[in-house]
PDB file of N, CA and C in Angstrom:
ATOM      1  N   UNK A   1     -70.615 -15.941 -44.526  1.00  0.00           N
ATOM      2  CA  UNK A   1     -70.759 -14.559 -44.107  1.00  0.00           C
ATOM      3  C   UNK A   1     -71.874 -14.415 -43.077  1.00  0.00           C
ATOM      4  N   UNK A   2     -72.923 -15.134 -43.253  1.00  0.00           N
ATOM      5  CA  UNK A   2     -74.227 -15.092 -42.421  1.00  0.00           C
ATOM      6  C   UNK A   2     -73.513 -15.519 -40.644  1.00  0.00           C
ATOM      7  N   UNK A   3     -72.843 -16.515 -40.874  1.00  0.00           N
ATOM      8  CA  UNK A   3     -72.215 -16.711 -39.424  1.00  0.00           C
ATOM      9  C   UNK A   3     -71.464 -16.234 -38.673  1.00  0.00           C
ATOM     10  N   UNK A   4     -70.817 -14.723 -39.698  1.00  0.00           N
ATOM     11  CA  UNK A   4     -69.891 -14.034 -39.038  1.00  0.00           C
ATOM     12  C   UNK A   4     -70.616 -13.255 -38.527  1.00  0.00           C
ATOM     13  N   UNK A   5     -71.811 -12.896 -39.090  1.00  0.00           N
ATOM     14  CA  UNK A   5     -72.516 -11.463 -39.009  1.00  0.00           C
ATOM     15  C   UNK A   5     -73.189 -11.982 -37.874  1.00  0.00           C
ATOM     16  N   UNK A   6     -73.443 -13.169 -37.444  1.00  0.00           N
ATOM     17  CA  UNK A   6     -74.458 -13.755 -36.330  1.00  0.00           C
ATOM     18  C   UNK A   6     -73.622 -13.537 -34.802  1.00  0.00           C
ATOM     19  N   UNK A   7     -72.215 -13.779 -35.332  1.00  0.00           N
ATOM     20  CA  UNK A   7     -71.137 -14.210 -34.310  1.00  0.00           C
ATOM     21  C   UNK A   7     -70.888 -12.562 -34.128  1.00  0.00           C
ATOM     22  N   UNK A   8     -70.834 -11.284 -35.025  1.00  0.00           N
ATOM     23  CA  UNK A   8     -70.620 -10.104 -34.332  1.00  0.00           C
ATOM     24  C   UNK A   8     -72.134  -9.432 -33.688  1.00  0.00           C
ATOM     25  N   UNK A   9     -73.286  -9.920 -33.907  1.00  0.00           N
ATOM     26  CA  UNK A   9     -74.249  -9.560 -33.696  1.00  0.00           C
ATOM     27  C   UNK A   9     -74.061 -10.033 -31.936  1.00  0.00           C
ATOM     28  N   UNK A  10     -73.996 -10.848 -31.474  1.00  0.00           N
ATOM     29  CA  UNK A  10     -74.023 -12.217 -29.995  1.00  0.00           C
ATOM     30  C   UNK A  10     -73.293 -11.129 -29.748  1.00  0.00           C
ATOM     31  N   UNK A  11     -71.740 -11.181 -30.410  1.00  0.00           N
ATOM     32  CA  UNK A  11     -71.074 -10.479 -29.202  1.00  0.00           C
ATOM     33  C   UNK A  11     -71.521  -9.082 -28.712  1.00  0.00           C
ATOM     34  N   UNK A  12     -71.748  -8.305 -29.390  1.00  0.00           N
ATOM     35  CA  UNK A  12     -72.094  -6.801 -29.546  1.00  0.00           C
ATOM     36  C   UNK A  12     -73.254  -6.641 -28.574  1.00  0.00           C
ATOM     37  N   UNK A  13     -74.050  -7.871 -28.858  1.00  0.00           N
ATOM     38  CA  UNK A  13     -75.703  -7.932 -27.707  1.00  0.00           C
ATOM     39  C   UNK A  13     -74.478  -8.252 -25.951  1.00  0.00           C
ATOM     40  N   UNK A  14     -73.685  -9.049 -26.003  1.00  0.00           N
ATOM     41  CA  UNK A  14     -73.386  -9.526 -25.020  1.00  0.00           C
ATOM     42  C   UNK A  14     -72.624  -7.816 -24.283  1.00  0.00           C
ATOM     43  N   UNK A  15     -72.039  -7.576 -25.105  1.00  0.00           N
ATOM     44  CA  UNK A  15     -71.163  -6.551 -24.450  1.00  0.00           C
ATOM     45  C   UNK A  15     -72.311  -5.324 -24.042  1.00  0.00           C
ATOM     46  N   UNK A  16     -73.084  -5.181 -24.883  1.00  0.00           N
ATOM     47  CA  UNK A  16     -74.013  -4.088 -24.358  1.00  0.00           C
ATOM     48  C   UNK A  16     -75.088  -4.485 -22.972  1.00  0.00           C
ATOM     49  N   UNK A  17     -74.710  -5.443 -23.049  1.00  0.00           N
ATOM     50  CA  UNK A  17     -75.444  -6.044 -21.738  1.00  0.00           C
ATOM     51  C   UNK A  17     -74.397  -6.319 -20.667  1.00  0.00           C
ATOM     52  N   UNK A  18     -73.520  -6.183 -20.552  1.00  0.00           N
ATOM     53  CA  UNK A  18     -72.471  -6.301 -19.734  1.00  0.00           C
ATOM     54  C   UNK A  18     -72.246  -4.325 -19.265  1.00  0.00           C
ATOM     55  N   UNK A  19     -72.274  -3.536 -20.587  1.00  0.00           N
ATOM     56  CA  UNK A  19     -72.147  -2.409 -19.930  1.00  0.00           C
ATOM     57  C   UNK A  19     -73.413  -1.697 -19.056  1.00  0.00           C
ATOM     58  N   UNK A  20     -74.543  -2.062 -19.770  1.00  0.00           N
ATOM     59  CA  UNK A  20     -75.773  -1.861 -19.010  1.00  0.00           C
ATOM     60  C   UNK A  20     -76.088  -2.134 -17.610  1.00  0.00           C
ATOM     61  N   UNK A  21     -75.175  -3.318 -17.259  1.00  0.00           N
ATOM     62  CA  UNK A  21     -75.201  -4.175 -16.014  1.00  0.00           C
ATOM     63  C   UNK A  21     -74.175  -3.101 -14.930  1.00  0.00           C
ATOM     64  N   UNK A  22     -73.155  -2.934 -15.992  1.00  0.00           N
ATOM     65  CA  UNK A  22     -72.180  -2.168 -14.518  1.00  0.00           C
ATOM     66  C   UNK A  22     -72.719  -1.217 -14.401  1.00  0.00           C
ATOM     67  N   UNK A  23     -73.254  -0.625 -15.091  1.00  0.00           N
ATOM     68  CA  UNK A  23     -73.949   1.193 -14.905  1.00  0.00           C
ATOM     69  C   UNK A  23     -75.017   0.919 -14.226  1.00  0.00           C
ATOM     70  N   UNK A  24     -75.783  -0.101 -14.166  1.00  0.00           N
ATOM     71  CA  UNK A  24     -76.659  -0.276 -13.049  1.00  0.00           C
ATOM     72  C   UNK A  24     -76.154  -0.176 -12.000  1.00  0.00           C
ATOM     73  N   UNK A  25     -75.257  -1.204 -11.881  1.00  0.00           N
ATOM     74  CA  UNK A  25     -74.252  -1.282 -10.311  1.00  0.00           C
ATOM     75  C   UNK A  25     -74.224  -0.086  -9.869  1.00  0.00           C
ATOM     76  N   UNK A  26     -73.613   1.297 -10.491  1.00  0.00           N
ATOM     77  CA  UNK A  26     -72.585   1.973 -10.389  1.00  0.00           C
ATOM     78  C   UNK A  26     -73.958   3.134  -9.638  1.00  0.00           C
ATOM     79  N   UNK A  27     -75.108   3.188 -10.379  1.00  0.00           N
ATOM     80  CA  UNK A  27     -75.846   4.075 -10.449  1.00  0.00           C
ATOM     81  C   UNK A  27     -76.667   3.169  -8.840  1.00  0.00           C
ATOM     82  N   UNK A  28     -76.525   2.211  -8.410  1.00  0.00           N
ATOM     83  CA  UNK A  28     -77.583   1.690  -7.419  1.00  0.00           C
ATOM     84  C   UNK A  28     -76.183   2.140  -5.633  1.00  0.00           C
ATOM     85  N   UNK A  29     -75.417   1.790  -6.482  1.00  0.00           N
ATOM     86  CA  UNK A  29     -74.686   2.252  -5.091  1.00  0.00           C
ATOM     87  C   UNK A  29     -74.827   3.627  -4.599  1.00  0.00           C
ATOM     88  N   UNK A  30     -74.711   4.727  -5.197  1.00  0.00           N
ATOM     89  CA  UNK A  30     -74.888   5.912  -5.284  1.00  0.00           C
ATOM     90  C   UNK A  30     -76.345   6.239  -4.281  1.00  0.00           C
ATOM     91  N   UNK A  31     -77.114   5.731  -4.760  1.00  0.00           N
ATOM     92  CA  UNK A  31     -78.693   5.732  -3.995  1.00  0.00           C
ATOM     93  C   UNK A  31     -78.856   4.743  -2.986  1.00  0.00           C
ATOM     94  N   UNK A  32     -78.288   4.436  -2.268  1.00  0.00           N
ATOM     95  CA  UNK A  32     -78.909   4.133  -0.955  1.00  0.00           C
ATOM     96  C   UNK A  32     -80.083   4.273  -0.399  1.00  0.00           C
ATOM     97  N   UNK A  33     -80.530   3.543  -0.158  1.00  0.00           N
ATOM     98  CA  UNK A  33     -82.079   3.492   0.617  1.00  0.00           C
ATOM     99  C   UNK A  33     -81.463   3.916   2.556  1.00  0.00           C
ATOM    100  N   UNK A  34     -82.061   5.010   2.735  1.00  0.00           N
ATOM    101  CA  UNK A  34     -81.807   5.453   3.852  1.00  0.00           C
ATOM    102  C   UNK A  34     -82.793   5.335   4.530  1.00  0.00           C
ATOM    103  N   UNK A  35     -82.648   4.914   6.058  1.00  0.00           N
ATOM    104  CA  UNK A  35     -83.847   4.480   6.848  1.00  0.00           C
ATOM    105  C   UNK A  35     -84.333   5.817   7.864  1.00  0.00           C
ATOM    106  N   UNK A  36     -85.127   6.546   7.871  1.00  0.00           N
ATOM    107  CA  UNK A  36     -85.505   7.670   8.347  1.00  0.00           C
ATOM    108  C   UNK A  36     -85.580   7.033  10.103  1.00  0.00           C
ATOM    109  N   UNK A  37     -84.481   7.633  10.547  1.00  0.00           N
ATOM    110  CA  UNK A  37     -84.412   7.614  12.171  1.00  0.00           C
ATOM    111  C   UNK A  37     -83.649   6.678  12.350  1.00  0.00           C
ATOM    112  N   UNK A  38     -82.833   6.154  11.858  1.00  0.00           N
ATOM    113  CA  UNK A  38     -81.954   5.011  12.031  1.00  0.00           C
ATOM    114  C   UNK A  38     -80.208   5.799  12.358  1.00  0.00           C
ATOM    115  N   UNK A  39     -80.581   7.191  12.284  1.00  0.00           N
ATOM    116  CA  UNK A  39     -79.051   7.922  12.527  1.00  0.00           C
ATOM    117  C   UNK A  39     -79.431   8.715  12.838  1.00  0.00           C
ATOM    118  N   UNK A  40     -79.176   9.159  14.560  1.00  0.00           N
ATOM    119  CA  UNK A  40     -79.157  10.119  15.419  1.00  0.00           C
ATOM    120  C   UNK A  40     -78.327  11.663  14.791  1.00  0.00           C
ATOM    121  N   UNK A  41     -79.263  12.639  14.715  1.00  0.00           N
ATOM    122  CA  UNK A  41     -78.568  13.841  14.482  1.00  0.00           C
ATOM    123  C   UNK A  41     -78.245  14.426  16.315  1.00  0.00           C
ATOM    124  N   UNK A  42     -77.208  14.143  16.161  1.00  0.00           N
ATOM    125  CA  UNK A  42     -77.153  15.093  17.655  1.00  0.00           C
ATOM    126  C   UNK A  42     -77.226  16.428  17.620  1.00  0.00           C
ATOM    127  N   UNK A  43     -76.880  17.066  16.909  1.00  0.00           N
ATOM    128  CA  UNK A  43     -77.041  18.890  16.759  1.00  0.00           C
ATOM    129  C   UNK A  43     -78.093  19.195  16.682  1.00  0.00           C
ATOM    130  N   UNK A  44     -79.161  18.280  16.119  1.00  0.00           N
ATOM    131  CA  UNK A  44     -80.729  18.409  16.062  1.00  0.00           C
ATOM    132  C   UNK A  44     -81.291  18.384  18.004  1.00  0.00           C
ATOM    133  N   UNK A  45     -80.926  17.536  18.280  1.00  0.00           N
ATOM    134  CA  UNK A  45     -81.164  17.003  19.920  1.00  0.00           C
ATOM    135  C   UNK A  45     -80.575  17.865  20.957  1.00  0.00           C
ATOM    136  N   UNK A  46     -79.092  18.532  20.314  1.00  0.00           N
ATOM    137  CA  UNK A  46     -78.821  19.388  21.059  1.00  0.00           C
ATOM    138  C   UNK A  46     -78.976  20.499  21.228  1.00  0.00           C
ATOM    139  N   UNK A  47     -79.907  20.790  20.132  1.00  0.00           N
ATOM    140  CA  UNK A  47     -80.785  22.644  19.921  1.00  0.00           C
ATOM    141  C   UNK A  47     -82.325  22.337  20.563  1.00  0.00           C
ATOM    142  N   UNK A  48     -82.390  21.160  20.605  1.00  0.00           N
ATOM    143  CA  UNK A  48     -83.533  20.707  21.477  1.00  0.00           C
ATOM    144  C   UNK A  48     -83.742  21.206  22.734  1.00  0.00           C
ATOM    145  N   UNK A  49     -82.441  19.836  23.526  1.00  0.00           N
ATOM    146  CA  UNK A  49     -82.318  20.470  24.876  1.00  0.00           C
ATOM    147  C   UNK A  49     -82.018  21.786  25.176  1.00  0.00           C
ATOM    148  N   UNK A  50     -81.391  22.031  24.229  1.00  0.00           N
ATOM    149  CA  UNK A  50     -80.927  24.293  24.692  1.00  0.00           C
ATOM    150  C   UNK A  50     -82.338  24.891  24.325  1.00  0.00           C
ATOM    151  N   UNK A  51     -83.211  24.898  23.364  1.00  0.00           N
ATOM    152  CA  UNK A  51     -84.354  25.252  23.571  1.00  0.00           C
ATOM    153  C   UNK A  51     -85.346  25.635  24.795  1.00  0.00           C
ATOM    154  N   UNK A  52     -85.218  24.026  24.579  1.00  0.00           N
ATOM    155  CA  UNK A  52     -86.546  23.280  25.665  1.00  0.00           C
ATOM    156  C   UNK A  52     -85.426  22.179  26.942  1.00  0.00           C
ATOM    157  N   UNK A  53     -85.362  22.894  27.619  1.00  0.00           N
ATOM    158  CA  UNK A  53     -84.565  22.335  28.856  1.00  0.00           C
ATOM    159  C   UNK A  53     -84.951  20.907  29.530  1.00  0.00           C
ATOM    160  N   UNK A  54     -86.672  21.218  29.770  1.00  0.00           N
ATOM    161  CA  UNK A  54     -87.370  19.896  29.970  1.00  0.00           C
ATOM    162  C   UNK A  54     -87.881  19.098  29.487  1.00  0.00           C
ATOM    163  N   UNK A  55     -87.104  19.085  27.870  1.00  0.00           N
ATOM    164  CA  UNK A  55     -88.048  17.968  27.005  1.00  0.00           C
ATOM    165  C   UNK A  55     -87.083  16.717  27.205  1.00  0.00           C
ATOM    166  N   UNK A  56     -87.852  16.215  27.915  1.00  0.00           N
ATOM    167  CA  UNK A  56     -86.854  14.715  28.380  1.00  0.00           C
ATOM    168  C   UNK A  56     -86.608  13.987  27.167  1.00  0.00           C
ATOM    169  N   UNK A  57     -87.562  14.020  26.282  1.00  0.00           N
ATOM    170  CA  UNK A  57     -86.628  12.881  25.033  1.00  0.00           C
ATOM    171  C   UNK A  57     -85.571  13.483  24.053  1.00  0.00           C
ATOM    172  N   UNK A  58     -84.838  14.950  24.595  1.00  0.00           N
ATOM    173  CA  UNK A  58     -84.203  15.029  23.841  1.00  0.00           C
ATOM    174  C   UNK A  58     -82.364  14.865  25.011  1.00  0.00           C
ATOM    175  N   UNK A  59     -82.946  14.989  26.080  1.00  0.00           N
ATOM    176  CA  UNK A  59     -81.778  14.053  27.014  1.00  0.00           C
ATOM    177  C   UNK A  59     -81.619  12.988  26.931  1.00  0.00           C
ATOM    178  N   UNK A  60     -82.654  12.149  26.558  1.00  0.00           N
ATOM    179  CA  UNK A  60     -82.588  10.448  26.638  1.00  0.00           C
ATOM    180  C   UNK A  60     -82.348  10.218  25.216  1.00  0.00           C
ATOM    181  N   UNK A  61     -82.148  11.276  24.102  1.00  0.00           N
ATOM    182  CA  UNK A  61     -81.162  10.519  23.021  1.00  0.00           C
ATOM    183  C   UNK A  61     -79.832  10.925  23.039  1.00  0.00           C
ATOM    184  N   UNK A  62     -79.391  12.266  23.701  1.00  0.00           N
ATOM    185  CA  UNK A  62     -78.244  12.581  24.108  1.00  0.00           C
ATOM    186  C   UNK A  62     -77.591  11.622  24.973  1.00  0.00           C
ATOM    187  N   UNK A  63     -78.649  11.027  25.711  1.00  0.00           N
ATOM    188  CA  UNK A  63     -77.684   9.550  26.669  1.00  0.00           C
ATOM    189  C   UNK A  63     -77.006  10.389  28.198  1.00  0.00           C
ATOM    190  N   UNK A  64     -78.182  11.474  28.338  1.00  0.00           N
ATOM    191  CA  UNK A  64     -77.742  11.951  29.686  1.00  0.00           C
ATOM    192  C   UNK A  64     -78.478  11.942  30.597  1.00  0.00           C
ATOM    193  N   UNK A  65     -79.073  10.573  31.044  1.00  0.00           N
ATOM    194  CA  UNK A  65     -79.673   9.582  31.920  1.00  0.00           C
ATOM    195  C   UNK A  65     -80.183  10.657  33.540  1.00  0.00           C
ATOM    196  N   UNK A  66     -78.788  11.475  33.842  1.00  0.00           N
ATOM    197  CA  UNK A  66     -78.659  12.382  35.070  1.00  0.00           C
ATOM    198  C   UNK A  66     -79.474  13.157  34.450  1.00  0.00           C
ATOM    199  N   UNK A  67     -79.273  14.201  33.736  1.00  0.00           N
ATOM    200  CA  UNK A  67     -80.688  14.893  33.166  1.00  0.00           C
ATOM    201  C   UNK A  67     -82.032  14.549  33.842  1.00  0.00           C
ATOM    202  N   UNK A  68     -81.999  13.485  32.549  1.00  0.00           N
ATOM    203  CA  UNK A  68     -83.786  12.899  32.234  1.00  0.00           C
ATOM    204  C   UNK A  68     -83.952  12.408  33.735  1.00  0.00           C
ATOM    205  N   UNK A  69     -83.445  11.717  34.893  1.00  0.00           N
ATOM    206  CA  UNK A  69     -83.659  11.644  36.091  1.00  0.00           C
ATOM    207  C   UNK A  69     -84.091  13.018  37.014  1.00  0.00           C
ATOM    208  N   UNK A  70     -83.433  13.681  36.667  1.00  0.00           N
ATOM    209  CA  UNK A  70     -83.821  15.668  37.677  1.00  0.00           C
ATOM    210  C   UNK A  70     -84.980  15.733  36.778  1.00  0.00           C
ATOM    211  N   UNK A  71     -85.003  15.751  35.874  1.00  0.00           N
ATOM    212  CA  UNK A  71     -86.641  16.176  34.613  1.00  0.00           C
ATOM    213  C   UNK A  71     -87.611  15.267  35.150  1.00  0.00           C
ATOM    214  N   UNK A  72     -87.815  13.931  34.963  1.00  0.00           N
ATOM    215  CA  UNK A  72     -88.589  13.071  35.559  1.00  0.00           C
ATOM    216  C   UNK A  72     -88.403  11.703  36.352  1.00  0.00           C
ATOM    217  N   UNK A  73     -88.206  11.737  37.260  1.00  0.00           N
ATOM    218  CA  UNK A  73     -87.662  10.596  38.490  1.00  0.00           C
ATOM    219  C   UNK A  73     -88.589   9.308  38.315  1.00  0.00           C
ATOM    220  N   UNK A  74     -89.372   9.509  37.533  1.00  0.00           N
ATOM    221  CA  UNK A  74     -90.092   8.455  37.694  1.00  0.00           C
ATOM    222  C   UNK A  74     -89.960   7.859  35.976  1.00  0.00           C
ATOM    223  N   UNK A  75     -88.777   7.759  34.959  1.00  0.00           N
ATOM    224  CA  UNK A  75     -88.557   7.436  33.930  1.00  0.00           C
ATOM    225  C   UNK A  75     -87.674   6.363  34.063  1.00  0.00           C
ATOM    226  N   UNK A  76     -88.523   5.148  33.232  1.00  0.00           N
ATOM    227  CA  UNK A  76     -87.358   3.849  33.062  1.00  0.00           C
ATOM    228  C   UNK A  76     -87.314   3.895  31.961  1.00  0.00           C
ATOM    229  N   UNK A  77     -86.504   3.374  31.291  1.00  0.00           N
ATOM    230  CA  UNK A  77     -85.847   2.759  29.958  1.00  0.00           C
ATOM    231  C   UNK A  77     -86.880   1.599  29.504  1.00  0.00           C
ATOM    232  N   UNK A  78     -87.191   0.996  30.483  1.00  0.00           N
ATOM    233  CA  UNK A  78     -87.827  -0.024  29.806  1.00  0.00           C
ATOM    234  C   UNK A  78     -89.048   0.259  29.285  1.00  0.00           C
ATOM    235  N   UNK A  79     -89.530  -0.444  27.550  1.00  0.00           N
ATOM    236  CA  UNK A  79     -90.644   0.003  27.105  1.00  0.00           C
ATOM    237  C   UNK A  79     -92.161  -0.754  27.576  1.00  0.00           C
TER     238      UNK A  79
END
C-alpha cells in the first residue's frame, strides 16, 4: 500500500507541475515586454506636424525628407 500511495503522490506532484508550467506559458505570452520607442505612432507625429509646422523631427519620422529640407537645408541623416 505504501508504494501505491508513493506512486499516486509522484504522479499528482508531476501533474501539478506540468499545469503550473503551462499557466506560466500562457500568462508570460500575454505580457510582452514592450520596448518604449521601438513603434512609431504616426497620429502622434502627425498632430505634431499640424501643430507645429516647423518641428523638423516630426517630418523626419513621417519620412518627408522634402519637408525637413524647406524647414532646414542644412539637415543630413547622418548621425
Amino acid at each position: 500500500m505504501s508504494k501505491d500511495l508513493e506512486y499516486l503522490l509522484f504522479v499528482n506532484i508531476i501533474i501539478i507541475i506540468l499545469l503550473l508550467s503551462i499557466f506560466n506559458l500562457q500568462f508570460h505570452k500575454k505580457n510582452e515586454i514592450k520596448v518604449l520607442g521601438a513603434v512609431t505612432n504616426n497620429s502622434y507625429w502627425e498632430e505634431m506636424a499640424i501643430k507645429h509646422p516647423t518641428y523638423r523631427d516630426a517630418w523626419v519620422e513621417l519620412g518627408r525628407m522634402d519637408i525637413v529640407k524647406q524647414i532646414d537645408p542644412n539637415y543630413s541623416q547622418l548621425p
